[in-house]
Protein backbone atom coordinates (compact mmCIF):
# COMPACT_ATOMS: atom_id res chain seq x y z
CA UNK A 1 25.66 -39.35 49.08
CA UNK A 2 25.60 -35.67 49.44
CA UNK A 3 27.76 -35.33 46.55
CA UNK A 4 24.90 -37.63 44.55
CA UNK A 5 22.33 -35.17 45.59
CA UNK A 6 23.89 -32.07 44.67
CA UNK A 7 24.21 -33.77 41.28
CA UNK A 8 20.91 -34.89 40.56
CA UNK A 9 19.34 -31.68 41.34
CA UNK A 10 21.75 -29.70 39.63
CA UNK A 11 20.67 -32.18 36.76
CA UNK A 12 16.87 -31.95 37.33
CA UNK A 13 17.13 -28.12 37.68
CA UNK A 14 18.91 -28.31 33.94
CA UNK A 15 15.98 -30.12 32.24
CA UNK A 16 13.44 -28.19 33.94
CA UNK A 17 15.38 -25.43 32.41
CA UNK A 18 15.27 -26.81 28.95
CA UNK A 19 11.53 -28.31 28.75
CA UNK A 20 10.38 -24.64 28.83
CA UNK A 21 12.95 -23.77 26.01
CA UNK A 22 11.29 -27.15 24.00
CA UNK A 23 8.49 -25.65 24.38
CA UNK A 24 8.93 -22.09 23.40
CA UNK A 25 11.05 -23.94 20.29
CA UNK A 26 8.14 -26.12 18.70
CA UNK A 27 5.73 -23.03 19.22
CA UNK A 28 8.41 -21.19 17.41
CA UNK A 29 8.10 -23.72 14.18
CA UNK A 30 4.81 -24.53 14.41
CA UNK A 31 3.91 -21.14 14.23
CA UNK A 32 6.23 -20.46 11.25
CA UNK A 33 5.18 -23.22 9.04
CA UNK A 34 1.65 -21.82 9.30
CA UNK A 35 2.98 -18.41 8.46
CA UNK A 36 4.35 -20.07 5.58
CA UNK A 37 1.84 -22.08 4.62
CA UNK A 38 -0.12 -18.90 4.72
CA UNK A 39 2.51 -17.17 2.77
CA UNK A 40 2.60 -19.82 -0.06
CA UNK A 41 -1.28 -19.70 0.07
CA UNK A 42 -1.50 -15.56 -0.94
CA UNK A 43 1.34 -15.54 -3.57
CA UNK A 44 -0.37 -18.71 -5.61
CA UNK A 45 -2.44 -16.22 -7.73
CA UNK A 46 0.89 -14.08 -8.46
CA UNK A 47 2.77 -17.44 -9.44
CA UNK A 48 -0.77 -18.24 -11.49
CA UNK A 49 -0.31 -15.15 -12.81
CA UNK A 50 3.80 -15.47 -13.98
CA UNK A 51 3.34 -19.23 -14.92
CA UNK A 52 0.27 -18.11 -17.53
CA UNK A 53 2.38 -15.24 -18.99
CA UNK A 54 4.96 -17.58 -19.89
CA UNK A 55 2.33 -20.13 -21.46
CA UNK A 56 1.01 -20.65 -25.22
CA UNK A 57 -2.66 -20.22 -25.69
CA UNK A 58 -2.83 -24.31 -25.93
CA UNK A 59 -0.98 -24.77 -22.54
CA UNK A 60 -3.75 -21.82 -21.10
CA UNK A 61 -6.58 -23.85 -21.74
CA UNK A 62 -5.02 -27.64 -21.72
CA UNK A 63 -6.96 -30.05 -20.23
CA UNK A 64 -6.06 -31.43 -17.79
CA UNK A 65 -4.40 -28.54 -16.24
CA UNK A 66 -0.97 -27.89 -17.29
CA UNK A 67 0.89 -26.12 -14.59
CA UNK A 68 4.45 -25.56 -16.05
CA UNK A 69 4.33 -25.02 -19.81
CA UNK A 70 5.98 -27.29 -22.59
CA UNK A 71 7.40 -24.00 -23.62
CA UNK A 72 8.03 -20.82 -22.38
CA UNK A 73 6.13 -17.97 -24.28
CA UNK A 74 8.51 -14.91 -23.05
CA UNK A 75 7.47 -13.52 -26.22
CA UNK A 76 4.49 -12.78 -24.64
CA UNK A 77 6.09 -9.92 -22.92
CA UNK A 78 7.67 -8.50 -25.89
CA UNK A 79 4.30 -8.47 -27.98
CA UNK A 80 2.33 -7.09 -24.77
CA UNK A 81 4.41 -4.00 -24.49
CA UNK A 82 3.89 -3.68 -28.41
CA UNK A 83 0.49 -4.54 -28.06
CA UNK A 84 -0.59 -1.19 -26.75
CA UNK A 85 1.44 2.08 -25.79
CA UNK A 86 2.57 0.29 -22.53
CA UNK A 87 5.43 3.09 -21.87
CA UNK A 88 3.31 5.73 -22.52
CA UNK A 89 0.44 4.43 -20.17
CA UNK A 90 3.40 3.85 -17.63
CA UNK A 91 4.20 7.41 -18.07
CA UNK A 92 0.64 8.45 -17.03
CA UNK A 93 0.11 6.43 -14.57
CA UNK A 94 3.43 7.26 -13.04
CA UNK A 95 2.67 10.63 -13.47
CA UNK A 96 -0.56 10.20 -11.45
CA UNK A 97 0.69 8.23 -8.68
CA UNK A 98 3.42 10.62 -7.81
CA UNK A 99 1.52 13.93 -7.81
CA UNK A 100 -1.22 11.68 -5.96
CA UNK A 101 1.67 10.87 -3.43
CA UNK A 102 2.72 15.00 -3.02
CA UNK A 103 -0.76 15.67 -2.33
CA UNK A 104 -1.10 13.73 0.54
CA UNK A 105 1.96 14.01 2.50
CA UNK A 106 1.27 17.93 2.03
CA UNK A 107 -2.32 17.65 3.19
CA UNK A 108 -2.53 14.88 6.12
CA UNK A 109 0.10 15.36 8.07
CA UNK A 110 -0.99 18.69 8.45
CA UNK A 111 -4.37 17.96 8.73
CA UNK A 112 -3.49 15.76 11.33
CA UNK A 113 -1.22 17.80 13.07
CA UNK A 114 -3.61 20.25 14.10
CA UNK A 115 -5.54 17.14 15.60
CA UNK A 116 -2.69 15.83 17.59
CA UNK A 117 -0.62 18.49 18.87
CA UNK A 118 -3.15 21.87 18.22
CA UNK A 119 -5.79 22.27 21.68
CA UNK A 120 -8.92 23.99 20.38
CA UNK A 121 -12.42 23.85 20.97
CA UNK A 122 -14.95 21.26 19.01
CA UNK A 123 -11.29 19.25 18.10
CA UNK A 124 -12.71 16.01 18.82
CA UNK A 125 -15.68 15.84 17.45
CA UNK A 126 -14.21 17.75 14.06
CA UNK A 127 -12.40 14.13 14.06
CA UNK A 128 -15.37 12.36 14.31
CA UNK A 129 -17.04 13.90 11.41
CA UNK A 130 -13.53 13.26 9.30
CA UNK A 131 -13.62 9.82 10.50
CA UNK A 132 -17.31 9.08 9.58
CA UNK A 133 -16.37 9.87 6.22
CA UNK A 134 -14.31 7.07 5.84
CA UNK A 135 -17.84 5.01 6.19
CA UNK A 136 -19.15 6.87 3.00
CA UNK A 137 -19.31 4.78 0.02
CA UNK A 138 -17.26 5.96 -2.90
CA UNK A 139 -20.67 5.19 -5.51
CA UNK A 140 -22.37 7.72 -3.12
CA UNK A 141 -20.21 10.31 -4.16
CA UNK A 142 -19.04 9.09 -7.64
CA UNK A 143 -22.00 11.14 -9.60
CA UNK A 144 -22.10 14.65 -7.79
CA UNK A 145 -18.47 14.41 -8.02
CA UNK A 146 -18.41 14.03 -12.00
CA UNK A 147 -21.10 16.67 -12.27
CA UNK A 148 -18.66 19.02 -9.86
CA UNK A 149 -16.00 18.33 -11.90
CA UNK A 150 -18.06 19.01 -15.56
CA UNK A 151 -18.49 21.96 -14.56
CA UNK A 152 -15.57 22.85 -14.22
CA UNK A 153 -14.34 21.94 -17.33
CA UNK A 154 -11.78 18.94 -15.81
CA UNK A 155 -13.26 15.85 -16.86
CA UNK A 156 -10.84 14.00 -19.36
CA UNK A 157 -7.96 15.80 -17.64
CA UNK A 158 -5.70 14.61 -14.63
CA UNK A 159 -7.39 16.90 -12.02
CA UNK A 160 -10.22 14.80 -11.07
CA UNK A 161 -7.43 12.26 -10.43
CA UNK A 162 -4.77 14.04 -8.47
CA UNK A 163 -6.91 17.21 -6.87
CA UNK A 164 -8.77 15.23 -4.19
CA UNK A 165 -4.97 14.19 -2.58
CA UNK A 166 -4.75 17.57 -1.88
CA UNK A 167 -7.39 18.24 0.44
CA UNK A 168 -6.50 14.95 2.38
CA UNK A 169 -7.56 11.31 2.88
CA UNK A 170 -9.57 10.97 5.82
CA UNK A 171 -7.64 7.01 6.65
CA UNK A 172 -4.16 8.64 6.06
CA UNK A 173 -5.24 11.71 8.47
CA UNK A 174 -6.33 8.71 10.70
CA UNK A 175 -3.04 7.32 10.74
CA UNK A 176 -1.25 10.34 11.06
CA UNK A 177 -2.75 11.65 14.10
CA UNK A 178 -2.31 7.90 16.04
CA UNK A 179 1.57 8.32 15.02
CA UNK A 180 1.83 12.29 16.14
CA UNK A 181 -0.28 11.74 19.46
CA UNK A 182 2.84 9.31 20.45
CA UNK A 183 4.87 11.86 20.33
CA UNK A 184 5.62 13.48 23.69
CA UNK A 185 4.47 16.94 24.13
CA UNK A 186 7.61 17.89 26.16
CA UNK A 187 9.28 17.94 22.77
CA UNK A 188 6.77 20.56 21.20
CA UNK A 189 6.97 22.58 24.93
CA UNK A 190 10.57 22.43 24.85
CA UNK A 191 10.57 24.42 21.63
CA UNK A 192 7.80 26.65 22.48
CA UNK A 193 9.79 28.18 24.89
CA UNK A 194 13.45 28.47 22.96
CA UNK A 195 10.54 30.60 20.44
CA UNK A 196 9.90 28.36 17.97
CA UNK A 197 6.58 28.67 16.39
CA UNK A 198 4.12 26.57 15.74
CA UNK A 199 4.52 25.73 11.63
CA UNK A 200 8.48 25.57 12.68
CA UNK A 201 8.05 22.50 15.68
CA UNK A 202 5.70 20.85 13.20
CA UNK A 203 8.56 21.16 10.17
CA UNK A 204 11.41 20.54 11.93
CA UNK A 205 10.71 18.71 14.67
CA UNK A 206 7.52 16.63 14.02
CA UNK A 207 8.04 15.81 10.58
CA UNK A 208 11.14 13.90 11.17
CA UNK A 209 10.16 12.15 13.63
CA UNK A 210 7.35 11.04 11.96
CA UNK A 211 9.23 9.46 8.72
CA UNK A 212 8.09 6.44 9.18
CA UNK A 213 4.17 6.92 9.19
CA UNK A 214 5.48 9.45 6.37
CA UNK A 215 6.97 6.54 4.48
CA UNK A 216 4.02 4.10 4.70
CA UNK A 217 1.09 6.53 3.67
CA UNK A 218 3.31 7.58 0.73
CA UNK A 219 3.51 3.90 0.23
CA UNK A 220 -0.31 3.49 0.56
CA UNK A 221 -1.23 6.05 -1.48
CA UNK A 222 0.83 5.37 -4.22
CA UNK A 223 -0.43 1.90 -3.97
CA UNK A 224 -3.80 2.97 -4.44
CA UNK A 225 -2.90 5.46 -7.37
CA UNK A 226 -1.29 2.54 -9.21
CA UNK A 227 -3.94 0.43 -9.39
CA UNK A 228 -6.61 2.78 -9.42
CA UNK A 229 -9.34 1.68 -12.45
CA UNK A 230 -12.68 3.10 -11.73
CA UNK A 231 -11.53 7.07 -11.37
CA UNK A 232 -9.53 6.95 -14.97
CA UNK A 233 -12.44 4.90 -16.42
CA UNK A 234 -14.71 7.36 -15.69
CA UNK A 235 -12.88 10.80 -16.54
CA UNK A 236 -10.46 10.25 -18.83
CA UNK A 237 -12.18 9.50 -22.44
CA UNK A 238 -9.27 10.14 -24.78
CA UNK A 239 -7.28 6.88 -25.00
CA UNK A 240 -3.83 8.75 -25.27
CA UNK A 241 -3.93 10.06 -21.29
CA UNK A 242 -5.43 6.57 -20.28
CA UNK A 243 -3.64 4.88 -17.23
CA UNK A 244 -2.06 1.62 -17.71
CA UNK A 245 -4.94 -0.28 -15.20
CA UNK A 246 -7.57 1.61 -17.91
CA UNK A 247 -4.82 0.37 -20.82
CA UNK A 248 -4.74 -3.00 -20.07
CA UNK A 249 -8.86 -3.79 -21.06
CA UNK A 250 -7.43 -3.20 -24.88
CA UNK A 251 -6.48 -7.17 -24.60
CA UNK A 252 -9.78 -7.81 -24.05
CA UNK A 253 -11.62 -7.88 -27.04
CA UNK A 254 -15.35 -8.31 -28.42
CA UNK A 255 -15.01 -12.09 -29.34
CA UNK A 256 -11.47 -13.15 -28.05
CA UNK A 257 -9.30 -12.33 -25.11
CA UNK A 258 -5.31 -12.18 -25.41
CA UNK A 259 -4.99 -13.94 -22.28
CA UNK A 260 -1.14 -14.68 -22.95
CA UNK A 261 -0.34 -11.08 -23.47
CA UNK A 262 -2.94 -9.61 -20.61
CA UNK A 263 -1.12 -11.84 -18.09
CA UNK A 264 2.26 -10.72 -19.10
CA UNK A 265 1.06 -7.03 -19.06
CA UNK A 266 -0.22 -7.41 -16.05
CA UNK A 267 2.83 -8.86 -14.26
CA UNK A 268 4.74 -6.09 -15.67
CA UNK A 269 2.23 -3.83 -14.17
CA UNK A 270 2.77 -5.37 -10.61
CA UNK A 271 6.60 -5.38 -10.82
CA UNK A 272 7.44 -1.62 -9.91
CA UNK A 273 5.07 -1.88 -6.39
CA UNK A 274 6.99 -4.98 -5.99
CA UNK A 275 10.37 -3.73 -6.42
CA UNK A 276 9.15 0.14 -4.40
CA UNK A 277 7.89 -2.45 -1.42
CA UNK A 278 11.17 -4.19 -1.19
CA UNK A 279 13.16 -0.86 -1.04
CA UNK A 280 10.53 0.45 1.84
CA UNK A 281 9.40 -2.72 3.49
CA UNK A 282 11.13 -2.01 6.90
CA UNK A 283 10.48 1.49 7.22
CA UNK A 284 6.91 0.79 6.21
CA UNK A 285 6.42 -2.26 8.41
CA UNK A 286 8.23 0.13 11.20
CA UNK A 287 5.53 2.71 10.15
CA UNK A 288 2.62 -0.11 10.90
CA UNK A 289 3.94 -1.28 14.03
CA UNK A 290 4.17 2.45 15.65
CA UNK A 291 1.19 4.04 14.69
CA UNK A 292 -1.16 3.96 17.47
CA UNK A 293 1.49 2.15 19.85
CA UNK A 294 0.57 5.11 22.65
């Protein structure tokens, strides 16, 4: 009887061991089919947008709705990049992005630096006026920003574009400064006293540390620069330095639209962020997690 005992509590003590493990199992899946669900939910405008650069203008506006085309239009692709200088607008835009990108990682992390690590009086509440420009509209600024730069003589060049990077994002400083402050300070102390200097712990000893946050505000910014419309709309007049997000209105004409070709354009114009994220995704999502984690 003893024997029996042993048994059936050894047994009970088993399935209360594995109800908890259940559990934890259909949480698991349940919460995963949502994510997918979710997933599947965001990337049905980018499949919209592939299955309609693949379609004839009759399969675009079939009714009802065709969803995969009789025939696929890759032509489309072929006449879009003929359609308008598409390399040359890549060029630019490329162009753009990555001075854009140089800017910034020379400018905030600095910036934010002498924030994090640097003691000095009125500190905090300098970061409270940085951050209270993030609440600023950009139309507040737009006009006494196009008169600044009339005067001096840069609209319908690159500079209005690419200069404000260099004087530092008040977000990426933002982001920056959450991501230095979890850094201990033993590490800066510890240098201090083998006579390191200040610019020197920041270079060598911050800045690697920090390639993560580095990573995803380079990612961010050259995001941002990519897909930036409104800035090259409204200083660059001369159609040969016009961005590819400016380039890709030429489709759009007065009485018809090349819907076709704009679609195809457009997925072309989505494919390098695409192909950067997957080469940065886990240092960027590493980035995300550990800023602010102090």
């Amino acid at each position: 009887m003893s024997n029996l005992s042993l048994a059936s509590e050894s047994l009970s003590v088993e399935s209360s061991k594995k109800k908890p493990s259940m559990k934890k199992r259909a949480g698991s899946v349940t919460r995963h089919l949502l994510l997918c669900f979710a997933g599947i939910f965001f990337l049905g405008p980018f499949a919209y947008l592939l299955l309609t650069s693949v379609k004839s203008i009759d399969d675009i506006f079939a009714v009802p709705f065709v969803w995969w085309p009789k025939e696929l239009y890759w032509t489309n692709y072929s006449n879009a990049v003929n359609f308008i200088p598409f390399m040359r607008y890549t060029m630019n835009t490329l162009f753009v992005s990555l001075l854009c990108v140089a800017g910034e990682l020379i400018a905030a992390p600095l910036t934010a630096y002498g924030l994090a690590r640097i003691p000095f009086k009125g500190r905090n509440f300098l970061f409270m006026i940085i951050m209270a420009t993030i609440m600023l509209p950009s139309q507040a600024t737009m006009i006494p920003l196009y008169v600044l730069f009339n005067k001096m003589n840069m609209v319908n060049t690159y500079w209005p574009l690419i200069l404000p990077a260099f004087f530092g994002a008040a977000y990426y400083i933002f982001l920056l400064r959450q991501f230095f402050m979890g850094i201990p300070q033993e590490v800066s102390e510890s240098a201090k006293i083998d006579g390191a200097s200040e610019f020197r712990i920041y270079w060598q000893i911050i800045l690697p540390l920090s390639r993560p946050a580095l990573f995803t505000v380079g990612l961010l910014v050259f995001l941002n620069s990519w897909k930036d419309y409104q800035l090259p709309l409204i200083y660059l007049n001369d159609p040969e330095k016009w961005t590819l997000s400016v380039g890709l209105k030429a489709f759009i004409g007065e009485y018809n639209i090349e819907w076709g070709m704009l679609m195809a354009a457009a997925a072309l114009f989505a494919l390098p962020i695409i192909i950067l994220y997957f080469f940065v995704q886990k240092v960027f999502i590493e980035g995300i997690t550990m800023t602010g984690s102090k």
